[in-house]
Protein backbone atom coordinates (compact mmCIF):
# COMPACT_ATOMS: atom_id res chain seq x y z
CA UNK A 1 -23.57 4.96 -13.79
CA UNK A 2 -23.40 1.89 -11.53
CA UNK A 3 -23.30 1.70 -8.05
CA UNK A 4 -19.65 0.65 -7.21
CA UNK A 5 -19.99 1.07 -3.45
CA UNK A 6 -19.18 -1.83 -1.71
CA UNK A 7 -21.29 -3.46 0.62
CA UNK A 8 -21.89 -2.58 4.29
CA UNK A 9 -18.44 -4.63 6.10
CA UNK A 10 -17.21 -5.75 2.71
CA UNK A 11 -14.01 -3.85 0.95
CA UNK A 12 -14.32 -3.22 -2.54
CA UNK A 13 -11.72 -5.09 -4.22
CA UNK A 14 -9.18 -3.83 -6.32
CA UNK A 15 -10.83 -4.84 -9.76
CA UNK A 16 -13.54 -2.71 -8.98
CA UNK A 17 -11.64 -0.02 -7.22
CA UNK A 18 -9.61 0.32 -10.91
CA UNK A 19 -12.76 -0.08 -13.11
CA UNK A 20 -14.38 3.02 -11.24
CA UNK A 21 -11.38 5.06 -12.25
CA UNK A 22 -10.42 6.44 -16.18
CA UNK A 23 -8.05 3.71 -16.88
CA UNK A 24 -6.23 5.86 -19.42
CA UNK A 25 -5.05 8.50 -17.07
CA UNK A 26 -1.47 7.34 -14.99
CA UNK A 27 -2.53 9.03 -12.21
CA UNK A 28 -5.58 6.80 -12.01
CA UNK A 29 -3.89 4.21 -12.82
CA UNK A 30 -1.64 4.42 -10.17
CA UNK A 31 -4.34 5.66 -7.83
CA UNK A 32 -5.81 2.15 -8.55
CA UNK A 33 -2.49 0.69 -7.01
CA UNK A 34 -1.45 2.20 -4.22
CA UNK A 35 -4.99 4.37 -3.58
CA UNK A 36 -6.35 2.62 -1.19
CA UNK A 37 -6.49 3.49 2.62
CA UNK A 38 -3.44 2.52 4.62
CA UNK A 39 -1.39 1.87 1.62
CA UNK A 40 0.82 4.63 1.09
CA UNK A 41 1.47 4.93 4.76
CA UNK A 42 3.14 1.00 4.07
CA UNK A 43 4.92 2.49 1.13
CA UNK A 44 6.05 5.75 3.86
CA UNK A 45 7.71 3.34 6.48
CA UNK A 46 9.50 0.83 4.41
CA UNK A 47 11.08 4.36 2.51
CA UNK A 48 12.03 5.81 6.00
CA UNK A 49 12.67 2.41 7.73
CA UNK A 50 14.08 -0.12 5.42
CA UNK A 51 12.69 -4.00 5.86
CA UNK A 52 9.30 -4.66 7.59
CA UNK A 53 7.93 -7.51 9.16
CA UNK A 54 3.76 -8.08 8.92
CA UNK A 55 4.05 -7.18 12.72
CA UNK A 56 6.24 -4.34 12.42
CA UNK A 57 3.37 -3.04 10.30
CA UNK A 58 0.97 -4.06 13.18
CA UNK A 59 2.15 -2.23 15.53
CA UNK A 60 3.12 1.25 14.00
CA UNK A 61 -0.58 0.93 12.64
CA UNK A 62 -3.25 -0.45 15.61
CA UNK A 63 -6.09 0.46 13.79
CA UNK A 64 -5.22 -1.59 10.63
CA UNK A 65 -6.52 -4.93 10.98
CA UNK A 66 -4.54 -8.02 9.90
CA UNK A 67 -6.79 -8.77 6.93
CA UNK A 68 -6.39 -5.79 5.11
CA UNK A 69 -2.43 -5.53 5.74
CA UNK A 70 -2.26 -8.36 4.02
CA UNK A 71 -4.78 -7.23 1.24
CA UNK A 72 -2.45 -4.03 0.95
CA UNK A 73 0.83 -6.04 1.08
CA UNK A 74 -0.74 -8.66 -1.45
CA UNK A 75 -1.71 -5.90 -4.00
CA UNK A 76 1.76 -4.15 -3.76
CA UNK A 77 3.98 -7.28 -4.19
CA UNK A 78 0.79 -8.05 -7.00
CA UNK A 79 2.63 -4.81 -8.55
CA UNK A 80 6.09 -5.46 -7.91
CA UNK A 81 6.50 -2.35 -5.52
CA UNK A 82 7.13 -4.62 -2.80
CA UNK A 83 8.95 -8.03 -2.48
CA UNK A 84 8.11 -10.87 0.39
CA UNK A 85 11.39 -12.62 1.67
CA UNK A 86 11.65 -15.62 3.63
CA UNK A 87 13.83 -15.74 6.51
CA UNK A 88 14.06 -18.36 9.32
CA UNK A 89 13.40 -21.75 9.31
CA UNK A 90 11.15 -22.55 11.85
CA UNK A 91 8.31 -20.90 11.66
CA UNK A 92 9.30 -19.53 8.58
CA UNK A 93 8.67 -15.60 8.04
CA UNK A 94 8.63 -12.85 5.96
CA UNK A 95 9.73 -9.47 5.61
CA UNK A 96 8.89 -6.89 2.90
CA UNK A 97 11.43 -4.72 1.23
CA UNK A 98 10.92 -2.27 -1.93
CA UNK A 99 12.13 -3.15 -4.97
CA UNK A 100 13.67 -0.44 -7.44
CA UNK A 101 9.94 0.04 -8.74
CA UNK A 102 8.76 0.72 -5.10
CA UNK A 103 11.59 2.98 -4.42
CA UNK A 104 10.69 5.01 -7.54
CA UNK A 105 7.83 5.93 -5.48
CA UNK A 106 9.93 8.08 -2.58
CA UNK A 107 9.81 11.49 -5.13
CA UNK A 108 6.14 11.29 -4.44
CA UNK A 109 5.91 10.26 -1.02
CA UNK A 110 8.41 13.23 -0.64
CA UNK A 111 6.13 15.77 -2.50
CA UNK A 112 3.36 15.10 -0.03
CA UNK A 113 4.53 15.12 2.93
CA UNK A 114 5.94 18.81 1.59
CA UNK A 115 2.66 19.46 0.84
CA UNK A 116 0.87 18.20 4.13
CA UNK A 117 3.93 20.33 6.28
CA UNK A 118 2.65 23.32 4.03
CA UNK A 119 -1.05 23.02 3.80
CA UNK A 120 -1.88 20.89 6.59
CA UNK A 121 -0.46 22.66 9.91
């Protein structure tokens, strides 16, 4: 079996994070969306807190670096989970809101944090 590890201070991209899984399997499928590290927390606060901006995101999460929330938010709006919005003029910016297929997705945020109250202290 190959080696998909990435290399040392590289992320392994999603191509390769999907090719390592059985692609005929949903949950793998899916885990090849929204699998990666950080990105169902993303998914937890724009279900519990409506419209985020990019900084919104920076602050609730200090240890996620700028680069890979916008990997994560790239991949997701990839997906159509999540949809970028213009707003303002000058500079313009962007929030993110879930579309209907990212909403689909708050029955199984819902079932683990059940779980992690129940198993997890």
């Amino acid at each position: 079996m190959p080696n998909l590890a990435p290399p040392p201070n590289r992320p392994l991209n999603e191509e390769k994070m999907a090719a390592s899984y059985d692609q005929k399997c949903p949950v793998a499928r899916t885990l090849a969306i929204i699998g990666e590290r950080w990105t169902v927390l993303l998914l937890r606060d724009l279900l519990r807190l409506g419209p985020r901006r990019f900084q919104d995101f920076q602050d609730s999460f200090p240890g996620l670096s700028p680069n890979t929330l916008s990997a994560r938010l790239k991949t997701l709006e990839k997906h159509g989970i999540v949809l970028r919005r213009l707003y303002g003029e000058h500079p313009p910016r962007a929030e993110y809101i879930l579309t209907e297929k990212g909403r689909a997705l708050g029955p199984v945020l819902k079932a683990l944090l059940n779980w992690g109250e129940k198993f997890t202290g």
